[in-house]
Protein backbone atom coordinates (compact mmCIF):
# COMPACT_ATOMS: atom_id res chain seq x y z
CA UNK A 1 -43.21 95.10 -71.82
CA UNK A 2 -45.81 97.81 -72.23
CA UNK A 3 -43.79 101.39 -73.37
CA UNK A 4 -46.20 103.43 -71.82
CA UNK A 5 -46.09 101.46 -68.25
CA UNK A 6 -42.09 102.18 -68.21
CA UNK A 7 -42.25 105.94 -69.67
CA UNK A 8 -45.02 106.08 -66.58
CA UNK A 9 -42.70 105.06 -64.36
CA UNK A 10 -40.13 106.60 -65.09
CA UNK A 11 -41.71 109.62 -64.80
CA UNK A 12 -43.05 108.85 -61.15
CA UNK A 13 -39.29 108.40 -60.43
CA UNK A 14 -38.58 111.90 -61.56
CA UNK A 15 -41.63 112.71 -59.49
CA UNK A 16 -40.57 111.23 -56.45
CA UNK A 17 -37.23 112.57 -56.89
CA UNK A 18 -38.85 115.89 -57.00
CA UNK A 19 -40.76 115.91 -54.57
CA UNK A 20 -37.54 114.06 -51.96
CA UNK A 21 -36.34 118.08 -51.96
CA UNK A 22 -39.75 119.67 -52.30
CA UNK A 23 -40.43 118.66 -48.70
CA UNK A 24 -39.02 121.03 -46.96
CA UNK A 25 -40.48 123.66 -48.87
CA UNK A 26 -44.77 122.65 -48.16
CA UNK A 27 -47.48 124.57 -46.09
CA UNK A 28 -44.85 124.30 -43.39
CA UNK A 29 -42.96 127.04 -44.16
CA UNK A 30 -46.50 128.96 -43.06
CA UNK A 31 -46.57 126.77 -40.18
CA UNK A 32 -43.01 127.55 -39.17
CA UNK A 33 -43.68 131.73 -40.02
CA UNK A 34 -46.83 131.69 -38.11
CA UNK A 35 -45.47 130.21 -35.29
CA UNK A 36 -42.33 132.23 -34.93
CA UNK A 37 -43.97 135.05 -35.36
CA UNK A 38 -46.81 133.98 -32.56
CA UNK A 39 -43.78 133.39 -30.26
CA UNK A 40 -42.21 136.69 -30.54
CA UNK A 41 -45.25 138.28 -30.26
CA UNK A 42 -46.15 136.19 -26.80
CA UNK A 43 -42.62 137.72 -25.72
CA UNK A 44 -43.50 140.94 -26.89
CA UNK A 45 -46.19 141.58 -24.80
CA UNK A 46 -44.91 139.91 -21.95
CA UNK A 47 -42.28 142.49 -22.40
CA UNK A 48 -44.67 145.35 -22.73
CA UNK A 49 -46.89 143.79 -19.84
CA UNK A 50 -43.76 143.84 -17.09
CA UNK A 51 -42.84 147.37 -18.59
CA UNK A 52 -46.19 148.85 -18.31
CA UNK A 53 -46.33 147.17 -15.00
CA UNK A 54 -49.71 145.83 -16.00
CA UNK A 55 -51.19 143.06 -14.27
CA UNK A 56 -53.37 141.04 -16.45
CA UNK A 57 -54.18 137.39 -16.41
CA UNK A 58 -51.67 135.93 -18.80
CA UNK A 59 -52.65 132.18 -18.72
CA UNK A 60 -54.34 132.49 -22.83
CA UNK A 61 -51.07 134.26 -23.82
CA UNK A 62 -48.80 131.59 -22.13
CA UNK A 63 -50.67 128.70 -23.68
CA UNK A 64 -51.00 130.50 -27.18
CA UNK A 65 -47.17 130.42 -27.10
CA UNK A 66 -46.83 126.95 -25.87
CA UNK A 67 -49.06 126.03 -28.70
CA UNK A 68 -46.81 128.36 -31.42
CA UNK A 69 -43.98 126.20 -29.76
CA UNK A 70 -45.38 122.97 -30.42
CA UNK A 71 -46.45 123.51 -33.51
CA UNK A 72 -42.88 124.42 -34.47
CA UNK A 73 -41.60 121.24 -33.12
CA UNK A 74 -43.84 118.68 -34.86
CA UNK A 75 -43.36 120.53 -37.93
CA UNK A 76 -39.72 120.09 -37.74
CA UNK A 77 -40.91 115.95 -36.95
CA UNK A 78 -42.93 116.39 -40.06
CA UNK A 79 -40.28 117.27 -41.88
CA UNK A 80 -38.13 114.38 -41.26
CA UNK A 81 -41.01 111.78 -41.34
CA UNK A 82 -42.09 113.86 -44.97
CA UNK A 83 -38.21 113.30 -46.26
CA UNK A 84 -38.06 109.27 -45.39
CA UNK A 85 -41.60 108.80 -47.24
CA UNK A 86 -39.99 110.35 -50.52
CA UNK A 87 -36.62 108.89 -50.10
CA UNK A 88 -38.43 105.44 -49.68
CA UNK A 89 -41.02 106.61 -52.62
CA UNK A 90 -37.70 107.00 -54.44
CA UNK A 91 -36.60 103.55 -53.90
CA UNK A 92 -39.33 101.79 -54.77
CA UNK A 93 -39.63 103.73 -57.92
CA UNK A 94 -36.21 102.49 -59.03
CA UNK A 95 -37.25 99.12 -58.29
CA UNK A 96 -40.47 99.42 -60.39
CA UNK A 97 -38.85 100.84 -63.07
CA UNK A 98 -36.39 97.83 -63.20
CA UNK A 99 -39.52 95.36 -63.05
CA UNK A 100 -41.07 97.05 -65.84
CA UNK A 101 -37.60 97.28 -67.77
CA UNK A 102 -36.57 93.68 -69.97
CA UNK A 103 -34.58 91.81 -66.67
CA UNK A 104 -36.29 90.05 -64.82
CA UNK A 105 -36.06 90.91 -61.03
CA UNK A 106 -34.93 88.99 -58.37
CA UNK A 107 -36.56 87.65 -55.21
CA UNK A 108 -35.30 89.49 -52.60
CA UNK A 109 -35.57 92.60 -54.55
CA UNK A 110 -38.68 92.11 -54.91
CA UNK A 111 -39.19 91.76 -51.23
CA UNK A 112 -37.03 95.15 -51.04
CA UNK A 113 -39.42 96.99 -53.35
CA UNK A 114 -42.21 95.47 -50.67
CA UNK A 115 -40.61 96.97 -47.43
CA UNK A 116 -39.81 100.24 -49.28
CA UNK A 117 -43.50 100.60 -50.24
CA UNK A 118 -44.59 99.65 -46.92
CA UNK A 119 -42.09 102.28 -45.09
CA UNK A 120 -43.75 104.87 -47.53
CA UNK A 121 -47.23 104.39 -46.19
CA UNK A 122 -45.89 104.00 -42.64
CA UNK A 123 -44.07 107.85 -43.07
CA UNK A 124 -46.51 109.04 -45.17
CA UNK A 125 -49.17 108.53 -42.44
CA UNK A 126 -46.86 109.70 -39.65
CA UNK A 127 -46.71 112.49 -41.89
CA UNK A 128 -49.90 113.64 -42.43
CA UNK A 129 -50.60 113.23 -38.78
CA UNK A 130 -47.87 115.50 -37.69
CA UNK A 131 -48.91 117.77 -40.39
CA UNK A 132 -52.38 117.69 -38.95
CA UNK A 133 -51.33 118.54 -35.42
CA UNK A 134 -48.70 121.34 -36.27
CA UNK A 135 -51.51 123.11 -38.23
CA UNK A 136 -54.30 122.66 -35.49
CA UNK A 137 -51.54 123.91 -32.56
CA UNK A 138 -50.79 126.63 -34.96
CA UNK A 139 -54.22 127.57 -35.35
CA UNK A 140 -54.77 127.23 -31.10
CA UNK A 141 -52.06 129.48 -30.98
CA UNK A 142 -53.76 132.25 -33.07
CA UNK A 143 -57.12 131.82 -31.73
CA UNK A 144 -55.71 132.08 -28.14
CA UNK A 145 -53.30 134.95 -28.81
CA UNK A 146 -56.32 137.12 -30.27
CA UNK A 147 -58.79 136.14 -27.49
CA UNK A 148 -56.12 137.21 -24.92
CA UNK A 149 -55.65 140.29 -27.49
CA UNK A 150 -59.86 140.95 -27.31
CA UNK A 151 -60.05 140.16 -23.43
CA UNK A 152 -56.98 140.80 -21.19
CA UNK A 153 -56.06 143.34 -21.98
CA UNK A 154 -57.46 146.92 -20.64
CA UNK A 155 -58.78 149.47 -22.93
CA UNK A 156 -56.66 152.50 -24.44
């Protein structure tokens, strides 16, 4: 068996590994931060609007914190689709690794290593996806809080 295939491999295990508890930790902590803090801003000047008694059009600001609450959601979907496509990353690794290693491997485990691989492009695109749409609501959420910020309001 080629050495440098199975010190490869191993290596991509330690990866994956890695990279199981990295997930929590990605852009989505920014996507999480941004959107809380969108969210108690929205309150905020709700808060300020009803104590000012100030009566502005608030549909921008309403939708800018529906968007900061989406994107909070599908980030937290993200998160669990992220963790399945390195826990299944993880166990096709192992199997690899054991292919590459001097037993032979069986069958069915080879038809295990197939499904795990297969569930790691399934979650991985899920991933992505949700990744995709928590950023973009996040970045609705800005754009619409600041245009509410540049044209709702009335002038000091």
């Amino acid at each position: 068996m080629n050495q440098g295939r199975l010190e490869r491999i191993k290596m991509h295990l330690l990866d994956a590994k890695d990279r199981e508890s990295y997930s929590a930790g990605r852009i989505d902590l920014l996507v999480i931060s941004v959107s809380g803090a969108g969210v108690y801003l929205v309150f905020e000047t709700l808060k300020f609007l009803i104590a000012q008694k100030l009566h502005v059009e608030q549909d921008v600001l309403l939708c800018g914190g529906v968007c900061f609450v989406v994107a909070t959601l599908v980030n937290f979907a993200s998160q669990w689709t992220g963790y399945y496509t390195n826990r299944h990353e993880v166990c096709w690794a192992q199997y690899e690794h054991k292919r590459m290693g001097d037993e032979p491997m069986a069958d069915d485990e080879l038809q295990k290593q197939r499904k795990h691989d297969a569930q790691v492009r399934r979650y991985g695109w899920w991933t992505r996806r949700l990744n995709q749409v928590s950023t973009g609501a996040m970045l609705l959420g800005i754009v619409l809080l600041a245009l509410f910020y540049l044209t709702a309001l009335p002038a000091a």
